[in-house]
N, C-alpha and C. Protein backbone atom coordinates (compact mmCIF):
# COMPACT_ATOMS: atom_id res chain seq x y z
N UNK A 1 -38.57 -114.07 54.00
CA UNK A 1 -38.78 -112.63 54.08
C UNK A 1 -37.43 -111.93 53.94
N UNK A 2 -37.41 -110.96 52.51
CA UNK A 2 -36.10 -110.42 52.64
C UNK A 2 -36.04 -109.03 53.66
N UNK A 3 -35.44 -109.12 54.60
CA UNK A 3 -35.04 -107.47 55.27
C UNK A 3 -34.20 -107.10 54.79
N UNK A 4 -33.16 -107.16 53.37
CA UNK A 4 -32.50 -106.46 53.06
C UNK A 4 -33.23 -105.54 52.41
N UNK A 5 -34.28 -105.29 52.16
CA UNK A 5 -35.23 -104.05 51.29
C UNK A 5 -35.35 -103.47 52.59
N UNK A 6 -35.13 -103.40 53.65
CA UNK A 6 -35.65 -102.53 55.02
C UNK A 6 -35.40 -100.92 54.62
N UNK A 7 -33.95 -101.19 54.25
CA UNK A 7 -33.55 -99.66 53.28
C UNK A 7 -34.14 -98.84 52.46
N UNK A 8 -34.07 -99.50 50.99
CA UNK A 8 -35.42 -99.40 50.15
C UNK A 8 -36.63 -98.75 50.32
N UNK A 9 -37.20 -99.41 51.21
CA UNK A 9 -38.37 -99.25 51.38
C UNK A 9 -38.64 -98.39 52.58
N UNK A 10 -37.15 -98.10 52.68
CA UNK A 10 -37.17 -96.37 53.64
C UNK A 10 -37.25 -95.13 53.03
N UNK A 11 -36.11 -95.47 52.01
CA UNK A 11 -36.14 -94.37 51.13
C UNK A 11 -37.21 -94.40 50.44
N UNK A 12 -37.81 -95.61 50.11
CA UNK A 12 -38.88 -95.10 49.10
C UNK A 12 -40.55 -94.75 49.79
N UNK A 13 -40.36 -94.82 51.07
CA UNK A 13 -41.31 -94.13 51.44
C UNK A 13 -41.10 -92.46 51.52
N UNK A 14 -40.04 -92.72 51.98
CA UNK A 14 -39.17 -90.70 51.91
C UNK A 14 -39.62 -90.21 50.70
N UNK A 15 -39.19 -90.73 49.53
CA UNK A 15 -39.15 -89.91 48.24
C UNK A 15 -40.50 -89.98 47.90
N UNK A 16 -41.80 -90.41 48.41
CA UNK A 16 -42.94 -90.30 47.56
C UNK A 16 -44.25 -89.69 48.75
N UNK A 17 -43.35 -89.58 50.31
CA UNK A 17 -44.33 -88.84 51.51
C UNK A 17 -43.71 -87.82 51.67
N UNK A 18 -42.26 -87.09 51.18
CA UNK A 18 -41.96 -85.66 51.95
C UNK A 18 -42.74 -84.43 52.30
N UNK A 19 -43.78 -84.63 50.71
CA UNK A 19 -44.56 -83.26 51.34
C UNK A 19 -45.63 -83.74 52.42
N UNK A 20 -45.70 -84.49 52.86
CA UNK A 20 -46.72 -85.06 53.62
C UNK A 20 -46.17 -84.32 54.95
N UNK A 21 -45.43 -83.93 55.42
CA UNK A 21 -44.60 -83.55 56.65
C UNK A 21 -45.25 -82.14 56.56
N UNK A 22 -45.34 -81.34 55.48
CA UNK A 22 -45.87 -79.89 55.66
C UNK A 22 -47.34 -79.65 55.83
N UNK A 23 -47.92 -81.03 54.99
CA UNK A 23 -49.12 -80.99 55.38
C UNK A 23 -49.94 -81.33 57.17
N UNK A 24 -48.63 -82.34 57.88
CA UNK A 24 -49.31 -82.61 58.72
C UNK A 24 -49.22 -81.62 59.84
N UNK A 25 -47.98 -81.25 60.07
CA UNK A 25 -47.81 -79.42 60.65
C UNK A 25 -48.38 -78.68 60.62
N UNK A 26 -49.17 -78.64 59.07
CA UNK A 26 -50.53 -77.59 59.41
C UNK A 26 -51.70 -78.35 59.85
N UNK A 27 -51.96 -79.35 59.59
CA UNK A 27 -52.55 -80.22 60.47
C UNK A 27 -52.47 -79.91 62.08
N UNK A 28 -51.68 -80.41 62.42
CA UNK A 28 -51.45 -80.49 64.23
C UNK A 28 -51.44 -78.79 64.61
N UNK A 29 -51.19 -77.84 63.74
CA UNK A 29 -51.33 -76.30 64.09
C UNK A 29 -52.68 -76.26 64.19
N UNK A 30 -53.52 -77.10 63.50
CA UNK A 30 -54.85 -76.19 63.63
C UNK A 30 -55.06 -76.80 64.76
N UNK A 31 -54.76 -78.20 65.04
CA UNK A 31 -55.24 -78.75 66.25
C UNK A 31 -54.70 -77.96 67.70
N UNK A 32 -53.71 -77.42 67.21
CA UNK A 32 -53.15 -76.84 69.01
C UNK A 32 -54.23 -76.93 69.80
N UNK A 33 -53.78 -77.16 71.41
CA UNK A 33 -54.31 -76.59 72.01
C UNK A 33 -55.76 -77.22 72.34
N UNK A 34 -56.30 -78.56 71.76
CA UNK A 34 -57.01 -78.91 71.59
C UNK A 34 -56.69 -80.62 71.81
N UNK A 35 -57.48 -80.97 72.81
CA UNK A 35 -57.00 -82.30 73.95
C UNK A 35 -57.73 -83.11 72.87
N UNK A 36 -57.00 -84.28 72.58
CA UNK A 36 -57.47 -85.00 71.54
C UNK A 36 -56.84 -85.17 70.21
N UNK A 37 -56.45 -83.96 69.60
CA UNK A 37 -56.46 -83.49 68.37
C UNK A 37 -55.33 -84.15 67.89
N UNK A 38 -54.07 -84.91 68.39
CA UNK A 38 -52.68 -85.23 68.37
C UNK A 38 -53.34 -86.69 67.17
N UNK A 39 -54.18 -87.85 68.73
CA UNK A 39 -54.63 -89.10 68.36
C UNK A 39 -55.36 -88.98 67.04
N UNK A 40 -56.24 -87.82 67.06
CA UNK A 40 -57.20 -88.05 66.02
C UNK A 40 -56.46 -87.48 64.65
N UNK A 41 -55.67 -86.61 64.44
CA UNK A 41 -54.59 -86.50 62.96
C UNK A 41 -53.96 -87.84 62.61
N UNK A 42 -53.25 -88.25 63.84
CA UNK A 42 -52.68 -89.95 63.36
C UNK A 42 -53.46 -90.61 62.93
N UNK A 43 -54.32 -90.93 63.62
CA UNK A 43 -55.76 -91.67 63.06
C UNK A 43 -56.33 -91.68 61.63
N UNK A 44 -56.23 -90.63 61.57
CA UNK A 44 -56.63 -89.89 60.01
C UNK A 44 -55.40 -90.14 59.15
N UNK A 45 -54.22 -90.25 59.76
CA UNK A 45 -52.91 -90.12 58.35
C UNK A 45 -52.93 -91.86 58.59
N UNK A 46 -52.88 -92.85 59.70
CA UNK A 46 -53.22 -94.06 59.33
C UNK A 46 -54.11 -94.64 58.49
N UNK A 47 -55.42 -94.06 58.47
CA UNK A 47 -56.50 -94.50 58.17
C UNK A 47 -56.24 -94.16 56.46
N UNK A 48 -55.77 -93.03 55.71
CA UNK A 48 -55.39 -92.82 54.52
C UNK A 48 -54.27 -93.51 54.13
N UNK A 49 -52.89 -93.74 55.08
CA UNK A 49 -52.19 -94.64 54.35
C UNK A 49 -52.36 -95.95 54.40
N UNK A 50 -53.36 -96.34 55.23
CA UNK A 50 -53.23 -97.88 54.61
C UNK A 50 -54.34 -98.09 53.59
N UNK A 51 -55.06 -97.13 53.30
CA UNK A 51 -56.54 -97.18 51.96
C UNK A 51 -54.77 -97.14 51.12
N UNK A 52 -53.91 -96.38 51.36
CA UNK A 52 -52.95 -96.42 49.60
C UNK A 52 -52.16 -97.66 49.93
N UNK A 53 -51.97 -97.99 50.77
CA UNK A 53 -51.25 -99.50 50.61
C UNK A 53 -52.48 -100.48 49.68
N UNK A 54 -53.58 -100.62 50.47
CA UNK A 54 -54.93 -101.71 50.52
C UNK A 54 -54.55 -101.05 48.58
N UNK A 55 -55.25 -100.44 48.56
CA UNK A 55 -55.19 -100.16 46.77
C UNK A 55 -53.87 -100.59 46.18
N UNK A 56 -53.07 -100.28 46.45
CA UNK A 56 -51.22 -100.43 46.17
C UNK A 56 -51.21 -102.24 45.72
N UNK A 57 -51.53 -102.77 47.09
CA UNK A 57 -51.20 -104.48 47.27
C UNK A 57 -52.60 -104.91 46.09
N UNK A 58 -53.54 -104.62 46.16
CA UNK A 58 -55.02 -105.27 45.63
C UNK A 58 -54.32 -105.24 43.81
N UNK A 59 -53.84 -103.90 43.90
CA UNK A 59 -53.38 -103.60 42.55
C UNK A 59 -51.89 -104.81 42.06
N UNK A 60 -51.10 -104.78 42.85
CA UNK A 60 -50.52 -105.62 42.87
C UNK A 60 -50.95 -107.22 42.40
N UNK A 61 -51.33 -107.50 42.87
CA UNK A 61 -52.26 -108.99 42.72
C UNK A 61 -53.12 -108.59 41.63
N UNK A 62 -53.54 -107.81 40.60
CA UNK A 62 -54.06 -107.48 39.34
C UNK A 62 -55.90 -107.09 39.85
N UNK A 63 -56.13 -107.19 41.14
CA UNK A 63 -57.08 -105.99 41.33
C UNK A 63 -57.26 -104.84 40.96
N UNK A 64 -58.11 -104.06 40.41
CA UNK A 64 -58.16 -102.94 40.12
C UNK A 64 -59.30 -102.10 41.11
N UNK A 65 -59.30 -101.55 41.78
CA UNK A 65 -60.40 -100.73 42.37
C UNK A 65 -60.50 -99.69 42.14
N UNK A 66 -59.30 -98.68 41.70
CA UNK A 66 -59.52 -97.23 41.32
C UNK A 66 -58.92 -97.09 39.89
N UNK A 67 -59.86 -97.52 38.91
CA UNK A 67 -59.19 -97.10 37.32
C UNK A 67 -58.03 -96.21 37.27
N UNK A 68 -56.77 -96.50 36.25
CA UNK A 68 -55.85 -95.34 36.15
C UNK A 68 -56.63 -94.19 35.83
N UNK A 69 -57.16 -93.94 35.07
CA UNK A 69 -57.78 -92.83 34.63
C UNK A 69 -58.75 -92.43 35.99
N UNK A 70 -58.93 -92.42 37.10
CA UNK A 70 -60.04 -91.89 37.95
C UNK A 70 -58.91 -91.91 39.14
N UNK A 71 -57.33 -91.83 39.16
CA UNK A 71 -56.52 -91.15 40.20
C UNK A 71 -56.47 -89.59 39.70
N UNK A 72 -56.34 -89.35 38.38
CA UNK A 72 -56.27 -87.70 39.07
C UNK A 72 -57.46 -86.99 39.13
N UNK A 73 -58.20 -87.33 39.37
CA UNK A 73 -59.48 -86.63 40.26
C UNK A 73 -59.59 -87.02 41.54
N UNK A 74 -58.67 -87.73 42.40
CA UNK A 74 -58.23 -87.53 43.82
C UNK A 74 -58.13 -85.87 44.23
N UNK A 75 -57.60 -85.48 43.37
CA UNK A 75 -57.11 -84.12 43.64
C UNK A 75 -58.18 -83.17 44.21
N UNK A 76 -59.60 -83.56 43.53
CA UNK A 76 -60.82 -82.90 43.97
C UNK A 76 -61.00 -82.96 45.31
N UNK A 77 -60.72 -83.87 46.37
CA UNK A 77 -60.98 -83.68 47.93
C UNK A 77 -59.75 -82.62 48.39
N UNK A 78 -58.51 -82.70 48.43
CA UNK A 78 -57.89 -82.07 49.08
C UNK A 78 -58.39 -80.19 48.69
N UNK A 79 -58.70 -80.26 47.11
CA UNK A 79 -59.03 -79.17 46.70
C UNK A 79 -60.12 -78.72 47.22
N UNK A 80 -61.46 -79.36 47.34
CA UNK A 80 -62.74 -78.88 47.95
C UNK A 80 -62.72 -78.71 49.64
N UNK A 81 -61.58 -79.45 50.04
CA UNK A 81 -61.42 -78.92 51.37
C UNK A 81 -60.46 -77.79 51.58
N UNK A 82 -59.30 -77.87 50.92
CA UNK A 82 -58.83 -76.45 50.69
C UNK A 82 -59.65 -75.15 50.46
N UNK A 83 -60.84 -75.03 49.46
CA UNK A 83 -61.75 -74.14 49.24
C UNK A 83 -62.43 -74.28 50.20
N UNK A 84 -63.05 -75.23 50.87
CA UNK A 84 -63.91 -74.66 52.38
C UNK A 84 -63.15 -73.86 53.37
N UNK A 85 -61.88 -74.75 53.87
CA UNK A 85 -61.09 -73.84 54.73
C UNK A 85 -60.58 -72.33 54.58
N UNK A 86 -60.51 -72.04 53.10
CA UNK A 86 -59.97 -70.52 52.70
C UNK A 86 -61.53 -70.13 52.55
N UNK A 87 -63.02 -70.29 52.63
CA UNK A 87 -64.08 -69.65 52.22
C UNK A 87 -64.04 -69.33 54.06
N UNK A 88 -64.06 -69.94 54.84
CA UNK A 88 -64.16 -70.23 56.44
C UNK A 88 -63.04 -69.02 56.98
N UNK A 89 -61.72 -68.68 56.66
CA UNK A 89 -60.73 -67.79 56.75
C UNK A 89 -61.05 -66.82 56.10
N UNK A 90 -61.40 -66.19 54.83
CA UNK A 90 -61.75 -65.57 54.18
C UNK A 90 -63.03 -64.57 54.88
N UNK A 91 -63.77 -65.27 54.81
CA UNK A 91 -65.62 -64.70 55.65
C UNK A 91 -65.41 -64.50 57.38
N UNK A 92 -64.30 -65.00 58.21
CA UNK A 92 -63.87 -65.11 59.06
C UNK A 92 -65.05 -65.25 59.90
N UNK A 93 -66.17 -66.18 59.72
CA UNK A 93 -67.10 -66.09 59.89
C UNK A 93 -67.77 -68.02 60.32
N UNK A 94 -68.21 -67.98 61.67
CA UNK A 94 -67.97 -69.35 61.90
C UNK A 94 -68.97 -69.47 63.02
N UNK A 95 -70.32 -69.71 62.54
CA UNK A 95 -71.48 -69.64 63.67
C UNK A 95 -71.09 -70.22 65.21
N UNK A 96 -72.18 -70.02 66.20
CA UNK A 96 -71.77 -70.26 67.28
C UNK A 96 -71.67 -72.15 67.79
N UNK A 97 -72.68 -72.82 67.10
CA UNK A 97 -72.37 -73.99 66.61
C UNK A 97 -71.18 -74.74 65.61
N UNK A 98 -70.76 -74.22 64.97
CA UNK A 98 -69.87 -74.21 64.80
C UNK A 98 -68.86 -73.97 65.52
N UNK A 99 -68.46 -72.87 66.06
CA UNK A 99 -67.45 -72.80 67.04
C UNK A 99 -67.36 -74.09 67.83
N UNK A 100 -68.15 -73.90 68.39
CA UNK A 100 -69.17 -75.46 69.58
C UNK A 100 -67.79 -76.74 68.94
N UNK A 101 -68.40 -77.14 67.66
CA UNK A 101 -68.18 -78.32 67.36
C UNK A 101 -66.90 -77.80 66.87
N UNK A 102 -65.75 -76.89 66.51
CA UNK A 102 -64.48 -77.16 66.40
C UNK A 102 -64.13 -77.25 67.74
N UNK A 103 -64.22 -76.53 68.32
CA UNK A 103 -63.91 -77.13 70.33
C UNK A 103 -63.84 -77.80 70.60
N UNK A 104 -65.12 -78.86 70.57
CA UNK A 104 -65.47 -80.05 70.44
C UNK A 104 -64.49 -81.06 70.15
N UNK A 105 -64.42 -80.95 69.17
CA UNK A 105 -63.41 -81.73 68.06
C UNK A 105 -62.00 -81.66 67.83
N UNK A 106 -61.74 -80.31 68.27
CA UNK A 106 -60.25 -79.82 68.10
C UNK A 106 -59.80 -80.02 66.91
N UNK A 107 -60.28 -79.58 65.89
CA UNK A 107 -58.94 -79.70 64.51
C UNK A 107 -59.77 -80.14 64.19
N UNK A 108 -58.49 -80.82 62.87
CA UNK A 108 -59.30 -81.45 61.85
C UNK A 108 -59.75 -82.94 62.00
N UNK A 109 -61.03 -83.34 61.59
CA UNK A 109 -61.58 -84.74 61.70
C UNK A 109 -60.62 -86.24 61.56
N UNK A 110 -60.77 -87.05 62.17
CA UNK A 110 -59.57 -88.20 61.35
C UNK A 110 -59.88 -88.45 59.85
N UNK A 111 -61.20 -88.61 59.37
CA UNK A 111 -61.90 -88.70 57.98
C UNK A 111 -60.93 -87.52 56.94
N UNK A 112 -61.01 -86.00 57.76
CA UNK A 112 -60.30 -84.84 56.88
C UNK A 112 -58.81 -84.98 56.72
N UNK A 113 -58.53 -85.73 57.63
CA UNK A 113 -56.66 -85.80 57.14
C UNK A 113 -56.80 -87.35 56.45
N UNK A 114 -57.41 -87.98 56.29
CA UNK A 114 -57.39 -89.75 55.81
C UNK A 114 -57.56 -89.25 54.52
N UNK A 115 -58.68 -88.50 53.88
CA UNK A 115 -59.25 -87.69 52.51
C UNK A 115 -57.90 -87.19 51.76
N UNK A 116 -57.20 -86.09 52.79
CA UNK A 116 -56.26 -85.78 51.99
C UNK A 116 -54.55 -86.78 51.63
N UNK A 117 -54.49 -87.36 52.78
CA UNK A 117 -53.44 -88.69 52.89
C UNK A 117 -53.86 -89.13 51.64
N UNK A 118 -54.53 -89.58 51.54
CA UNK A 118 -55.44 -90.97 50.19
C UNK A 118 -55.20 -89.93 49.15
N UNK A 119 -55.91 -88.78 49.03
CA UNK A 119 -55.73 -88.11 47.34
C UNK A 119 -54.21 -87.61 47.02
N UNK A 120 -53.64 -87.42 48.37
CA UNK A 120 -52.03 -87.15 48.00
C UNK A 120 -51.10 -88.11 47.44
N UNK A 121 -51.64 -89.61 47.89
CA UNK A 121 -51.72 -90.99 47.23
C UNK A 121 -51.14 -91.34 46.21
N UNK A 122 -52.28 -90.66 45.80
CA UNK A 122 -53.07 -91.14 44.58
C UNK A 122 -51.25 -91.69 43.35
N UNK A 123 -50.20 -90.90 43.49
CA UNK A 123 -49.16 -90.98 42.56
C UNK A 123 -48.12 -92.04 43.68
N UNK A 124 -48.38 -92.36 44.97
CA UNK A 124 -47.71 -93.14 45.37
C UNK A 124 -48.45 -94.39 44.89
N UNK A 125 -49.60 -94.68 44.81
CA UNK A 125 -50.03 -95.96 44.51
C UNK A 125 -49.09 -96.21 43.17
N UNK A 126 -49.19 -95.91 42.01
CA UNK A 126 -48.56 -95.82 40.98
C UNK A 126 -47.09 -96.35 41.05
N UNK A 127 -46.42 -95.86 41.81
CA UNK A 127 -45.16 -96.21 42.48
C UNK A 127 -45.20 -97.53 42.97
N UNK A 128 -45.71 -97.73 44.06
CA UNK A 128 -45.87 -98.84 45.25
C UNK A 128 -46.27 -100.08 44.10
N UNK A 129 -47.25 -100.29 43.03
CA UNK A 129 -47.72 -101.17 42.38
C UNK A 129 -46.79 -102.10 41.86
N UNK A 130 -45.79 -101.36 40.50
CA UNK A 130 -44.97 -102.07 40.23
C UNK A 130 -43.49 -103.01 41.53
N UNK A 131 -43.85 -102.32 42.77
CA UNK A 131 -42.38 -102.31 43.44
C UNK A 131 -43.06 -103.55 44.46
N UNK A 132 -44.48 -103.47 44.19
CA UNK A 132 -45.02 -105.03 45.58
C UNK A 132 -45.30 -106.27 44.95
N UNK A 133 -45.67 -105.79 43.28
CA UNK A 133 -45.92 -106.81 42.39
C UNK A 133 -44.07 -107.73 41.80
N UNK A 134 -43.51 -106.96 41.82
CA UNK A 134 -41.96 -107.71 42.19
C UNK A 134 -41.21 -108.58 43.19
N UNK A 135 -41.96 -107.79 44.42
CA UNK A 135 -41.49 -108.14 45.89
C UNK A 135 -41.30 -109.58 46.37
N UNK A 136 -43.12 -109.96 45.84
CA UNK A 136 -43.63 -111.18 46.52
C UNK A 136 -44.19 -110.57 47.87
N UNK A 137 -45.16 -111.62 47.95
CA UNK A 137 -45.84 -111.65 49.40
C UNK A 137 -44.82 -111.48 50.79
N UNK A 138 -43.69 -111.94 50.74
CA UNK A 138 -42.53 -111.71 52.18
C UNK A 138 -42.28 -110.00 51.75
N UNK A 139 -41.72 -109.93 50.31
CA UNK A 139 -40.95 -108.49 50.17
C UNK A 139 -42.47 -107.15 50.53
N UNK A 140 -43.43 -107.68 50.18
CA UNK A 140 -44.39 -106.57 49.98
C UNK A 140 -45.20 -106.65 51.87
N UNK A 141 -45.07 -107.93 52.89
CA UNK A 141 -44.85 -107.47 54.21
C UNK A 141 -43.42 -106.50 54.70
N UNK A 142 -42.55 -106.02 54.16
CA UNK A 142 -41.60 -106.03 54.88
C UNK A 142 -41.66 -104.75 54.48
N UNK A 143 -42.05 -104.03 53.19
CA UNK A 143 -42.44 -103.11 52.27
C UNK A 143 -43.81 -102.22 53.23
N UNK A 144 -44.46 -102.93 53.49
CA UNK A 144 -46.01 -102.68 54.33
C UNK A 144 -45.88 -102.47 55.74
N UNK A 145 -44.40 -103.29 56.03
CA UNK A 145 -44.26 -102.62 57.55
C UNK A 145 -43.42 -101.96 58.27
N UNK A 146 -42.74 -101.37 56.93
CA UNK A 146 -41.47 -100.16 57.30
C UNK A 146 -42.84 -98.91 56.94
N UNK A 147 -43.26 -99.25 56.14
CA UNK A 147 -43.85 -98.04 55.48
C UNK A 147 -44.67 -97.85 56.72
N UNK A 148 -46.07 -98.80 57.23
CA UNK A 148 -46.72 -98.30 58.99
C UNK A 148 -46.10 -97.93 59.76
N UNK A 149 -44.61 -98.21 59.72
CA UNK A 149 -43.77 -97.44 60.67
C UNK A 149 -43.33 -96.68 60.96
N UNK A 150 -42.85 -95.56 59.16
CA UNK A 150 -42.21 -94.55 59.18
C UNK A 150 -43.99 -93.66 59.04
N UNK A 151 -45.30 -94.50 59.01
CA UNK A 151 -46.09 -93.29 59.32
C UNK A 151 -45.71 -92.82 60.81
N UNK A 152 -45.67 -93.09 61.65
CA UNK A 152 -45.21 -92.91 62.58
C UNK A 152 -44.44 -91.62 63.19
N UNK A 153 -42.95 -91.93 62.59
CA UNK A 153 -42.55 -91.18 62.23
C UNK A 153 -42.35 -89.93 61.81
N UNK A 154 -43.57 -90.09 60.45
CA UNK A 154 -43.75 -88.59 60.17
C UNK A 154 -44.76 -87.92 60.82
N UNK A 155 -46.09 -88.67 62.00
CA UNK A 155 -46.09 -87.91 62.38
C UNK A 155 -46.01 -87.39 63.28
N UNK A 156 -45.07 -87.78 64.32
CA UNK A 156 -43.97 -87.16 65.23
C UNK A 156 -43.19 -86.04 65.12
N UNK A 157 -42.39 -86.25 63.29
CA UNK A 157 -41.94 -84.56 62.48
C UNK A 157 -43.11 -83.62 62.46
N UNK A 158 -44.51 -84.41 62.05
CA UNK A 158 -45.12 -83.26 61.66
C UNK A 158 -45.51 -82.15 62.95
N UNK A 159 -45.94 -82.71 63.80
CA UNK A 159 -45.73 -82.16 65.38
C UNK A 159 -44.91 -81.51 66.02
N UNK A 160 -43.45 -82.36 65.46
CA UNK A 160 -42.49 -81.43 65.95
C UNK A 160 -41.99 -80.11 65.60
N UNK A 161 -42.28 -80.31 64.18
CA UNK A 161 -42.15 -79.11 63.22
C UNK A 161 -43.44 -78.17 63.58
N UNK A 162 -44.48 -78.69 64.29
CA UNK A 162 -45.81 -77.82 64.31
C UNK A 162 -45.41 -76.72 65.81
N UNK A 163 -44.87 -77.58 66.94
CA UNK A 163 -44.60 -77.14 68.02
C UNK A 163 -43.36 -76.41 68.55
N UNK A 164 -42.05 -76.28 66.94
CA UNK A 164 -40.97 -75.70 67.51
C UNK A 164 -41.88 -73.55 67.93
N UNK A 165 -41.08 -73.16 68.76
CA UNK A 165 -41.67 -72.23 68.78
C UNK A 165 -41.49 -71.06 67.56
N UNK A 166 -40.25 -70.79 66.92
CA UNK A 166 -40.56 -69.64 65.93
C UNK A 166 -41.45 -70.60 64.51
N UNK A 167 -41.56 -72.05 64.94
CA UNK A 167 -42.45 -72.57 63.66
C UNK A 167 -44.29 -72.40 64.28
N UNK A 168 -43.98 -72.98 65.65
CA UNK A 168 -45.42 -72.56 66.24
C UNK A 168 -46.40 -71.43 65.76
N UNK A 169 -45.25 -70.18 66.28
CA UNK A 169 -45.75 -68.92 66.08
C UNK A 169 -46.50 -68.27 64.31
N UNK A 170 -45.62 -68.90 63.69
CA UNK A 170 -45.73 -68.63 62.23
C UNK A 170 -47.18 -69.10 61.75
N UNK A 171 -47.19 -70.65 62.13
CA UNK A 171 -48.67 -71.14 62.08
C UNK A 171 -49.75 -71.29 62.83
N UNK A 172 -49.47 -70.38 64.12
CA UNK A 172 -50.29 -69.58 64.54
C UNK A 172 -51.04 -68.69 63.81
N UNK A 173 -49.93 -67.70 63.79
CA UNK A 173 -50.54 -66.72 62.72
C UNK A 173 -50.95 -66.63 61.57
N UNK A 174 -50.76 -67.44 60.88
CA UNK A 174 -50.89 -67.79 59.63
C UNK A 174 -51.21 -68.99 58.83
N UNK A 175 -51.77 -70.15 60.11
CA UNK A 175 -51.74 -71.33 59.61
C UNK A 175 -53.56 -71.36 58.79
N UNK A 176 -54.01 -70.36 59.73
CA UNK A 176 -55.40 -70.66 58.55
C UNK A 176 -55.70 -70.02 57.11
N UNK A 177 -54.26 -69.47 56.84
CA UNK A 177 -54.52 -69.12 55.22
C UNK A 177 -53.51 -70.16 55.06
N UNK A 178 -52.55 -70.74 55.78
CA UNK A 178 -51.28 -71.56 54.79
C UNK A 178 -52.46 -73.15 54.50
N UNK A 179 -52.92 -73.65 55.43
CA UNK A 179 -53.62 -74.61 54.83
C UNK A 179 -54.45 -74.68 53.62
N UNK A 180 -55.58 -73.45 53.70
CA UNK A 180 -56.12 -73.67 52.38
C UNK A 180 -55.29 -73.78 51.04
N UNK A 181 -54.24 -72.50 51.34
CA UNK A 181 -53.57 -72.77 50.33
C UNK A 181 -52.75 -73.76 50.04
N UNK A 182 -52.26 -74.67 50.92
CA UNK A 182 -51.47 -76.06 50.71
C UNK A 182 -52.30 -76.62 50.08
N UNK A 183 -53.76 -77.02 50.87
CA UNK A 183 -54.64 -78.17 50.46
C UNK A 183 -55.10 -77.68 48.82
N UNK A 184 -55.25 -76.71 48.52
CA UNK A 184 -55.55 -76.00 47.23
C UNK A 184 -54.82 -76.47 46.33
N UNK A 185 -53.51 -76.29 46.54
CA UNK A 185 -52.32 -76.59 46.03
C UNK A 185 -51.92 -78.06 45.17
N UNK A 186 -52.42 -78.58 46.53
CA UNK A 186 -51.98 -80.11 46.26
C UNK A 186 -52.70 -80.30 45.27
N UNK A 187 -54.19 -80.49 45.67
CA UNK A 187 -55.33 -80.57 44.76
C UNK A 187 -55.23 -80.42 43.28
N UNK A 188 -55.00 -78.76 42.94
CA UNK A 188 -54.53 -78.40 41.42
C UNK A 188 -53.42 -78.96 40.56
N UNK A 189 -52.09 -79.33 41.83
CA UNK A 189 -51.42 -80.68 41.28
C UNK A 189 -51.57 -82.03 40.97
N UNK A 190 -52.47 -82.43 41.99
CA UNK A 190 -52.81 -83.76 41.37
C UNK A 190 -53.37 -84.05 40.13
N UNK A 191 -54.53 -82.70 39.85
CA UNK A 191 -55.34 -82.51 38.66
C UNK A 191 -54.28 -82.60 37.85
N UNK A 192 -53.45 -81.11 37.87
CA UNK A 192 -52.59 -80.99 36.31
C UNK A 192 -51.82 -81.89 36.02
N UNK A 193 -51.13 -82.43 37.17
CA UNK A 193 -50.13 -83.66 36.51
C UNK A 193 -50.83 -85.10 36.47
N UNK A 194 -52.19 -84.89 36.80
CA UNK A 194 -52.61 -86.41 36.18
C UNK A 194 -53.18 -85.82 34.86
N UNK A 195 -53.43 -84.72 34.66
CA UNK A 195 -54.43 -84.41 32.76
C UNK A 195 -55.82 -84.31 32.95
N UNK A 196 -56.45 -84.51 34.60
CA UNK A 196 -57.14 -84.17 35.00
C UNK A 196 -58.07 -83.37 34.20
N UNK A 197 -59.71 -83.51 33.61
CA UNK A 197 -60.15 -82.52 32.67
C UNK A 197 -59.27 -81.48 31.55
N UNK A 198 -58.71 -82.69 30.96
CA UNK A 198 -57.85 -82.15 30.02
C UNK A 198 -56.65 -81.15 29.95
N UNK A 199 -56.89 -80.97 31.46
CA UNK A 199 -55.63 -79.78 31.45
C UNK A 199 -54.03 -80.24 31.52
C-alpha cells in the first residue's frame, strides 16, 4: 500500500469537491435549528459519495454501470430539486402537513443531499476512473480512504461556514432563494458541459 499518494489524493479530492462546501452550508442552513438535521446531511453527503466512488472503482475494473453518455443528465436531479425548492419559496406556500413533516424532519432528507452529492459527481467519476485504474487495488484503498475522510471534513466546513454568525445571518435570510438557485445552477452545468440535449 503506497501512502505516499496520501497527498494526491488530498488535493485531488479538493480540486474536484470545492463547490461541494457551498452546497453543504446551504444544506445545514436549512437544517438550523432542527435536532437531527446535522447526522442526517452527513448521511446524505456519505451516502452520495460513496455511490461516486462504488461507480469510480466498478469503472475502474472495466464495469460500466452509468454509460458515458447518461452522466450529463445527472444534472436533472439537482435541477428538479432546485425547481421544487424555488416553486416552494416562490408560492411561499407550504400546507400544514407539510409544515408537520419539515419539523419533523428538519431539513433536507439524507436521500436529497445523496441525489445532489451523486449528480455533482457525475465529472468526478470521470476523474477518479483513470487515477484508480492506475493505482492498483493498495493505491485505489488509500485513494478511497483519504477521500471518506476528507468527507468528513467538508462537512464540518460546511457547518462551520453555515453557523459563523454574519454567514448564519445571510442564510437565514436568504438561504431559501440561494439554494434553489445553487441547486438550479449546478444542474444547468452539468447539462451544458456534458452536451446534455444537445446544448
Amino acid at each position: 500500500m503506497d501512502l505516499g499518494i496520501i497527498g494526491p489524493a488530498a488535493g485531488l479530492f479538493a480540486v474536484t469537491n470545492i463547490d461541494d462546501i457551498l452546497i453543504l452550508s446551504l444544506f445545514f442552513a436549512q437544517g438550523a435549528g432542527h435536532p437531527g438535521s446535522t447526522r442526517r446531511i452527513v448521511l446524505g453527503q456519505y451516502l452520495g459519495f460513496t455511490a461516486i466512488l462504488a461507480v469510480a472503482v466498478a469503472a475502474a475494473f472495466g464495469a460500466t454501470f452509468l454509460p458515458e453518455a447518461a452522466v450529463p443528465y445527472l444534472g436533472l436531479l439537482p435541477l428538479a430539486l432546485g425547481l421544487k425548492a424555488a416553486w416552494q419559496a416562490w408560492t411561499g406556500h407550504r400546507d400544514e402537513d407539510e409544515e408537520e413533516e419539515q419539523t419533523r424532519r428538519g431539513g433536507p432528507r439524507p436521500l436529497e443531499v445523496a441525489a445532489v452529492t451523486f449528480a455533482n459527481g457525475g465529472d468526478n467519476i470521470g476523474v477518479y476512473v483513470p487515477v484508480f485504474a492506475t493505482a492498483g487495488i493498495g493505491g485505489m484503498t488509500v485513494y478511497a480512504s483519504v477521500f471518506l475522510s476528507l468527507v468528513a471534513v467538508w462537512c464540518f466546513a460546511g457547518k462551520f461556514f453555515a453557523t459563523r454568525p454574519v454567514i448564519a445571518k445571510a442564510l437565514a435570510r436568504w438561504g431559501h432563494i440561494l439554494l434553489p438557485l445553487v441547486l438550479i445552477a449546478v444542474g444547468l452545468l452539468i447539462l451544458v458541459q456534458g452536451g446534455a440535449f444537445g446544448l
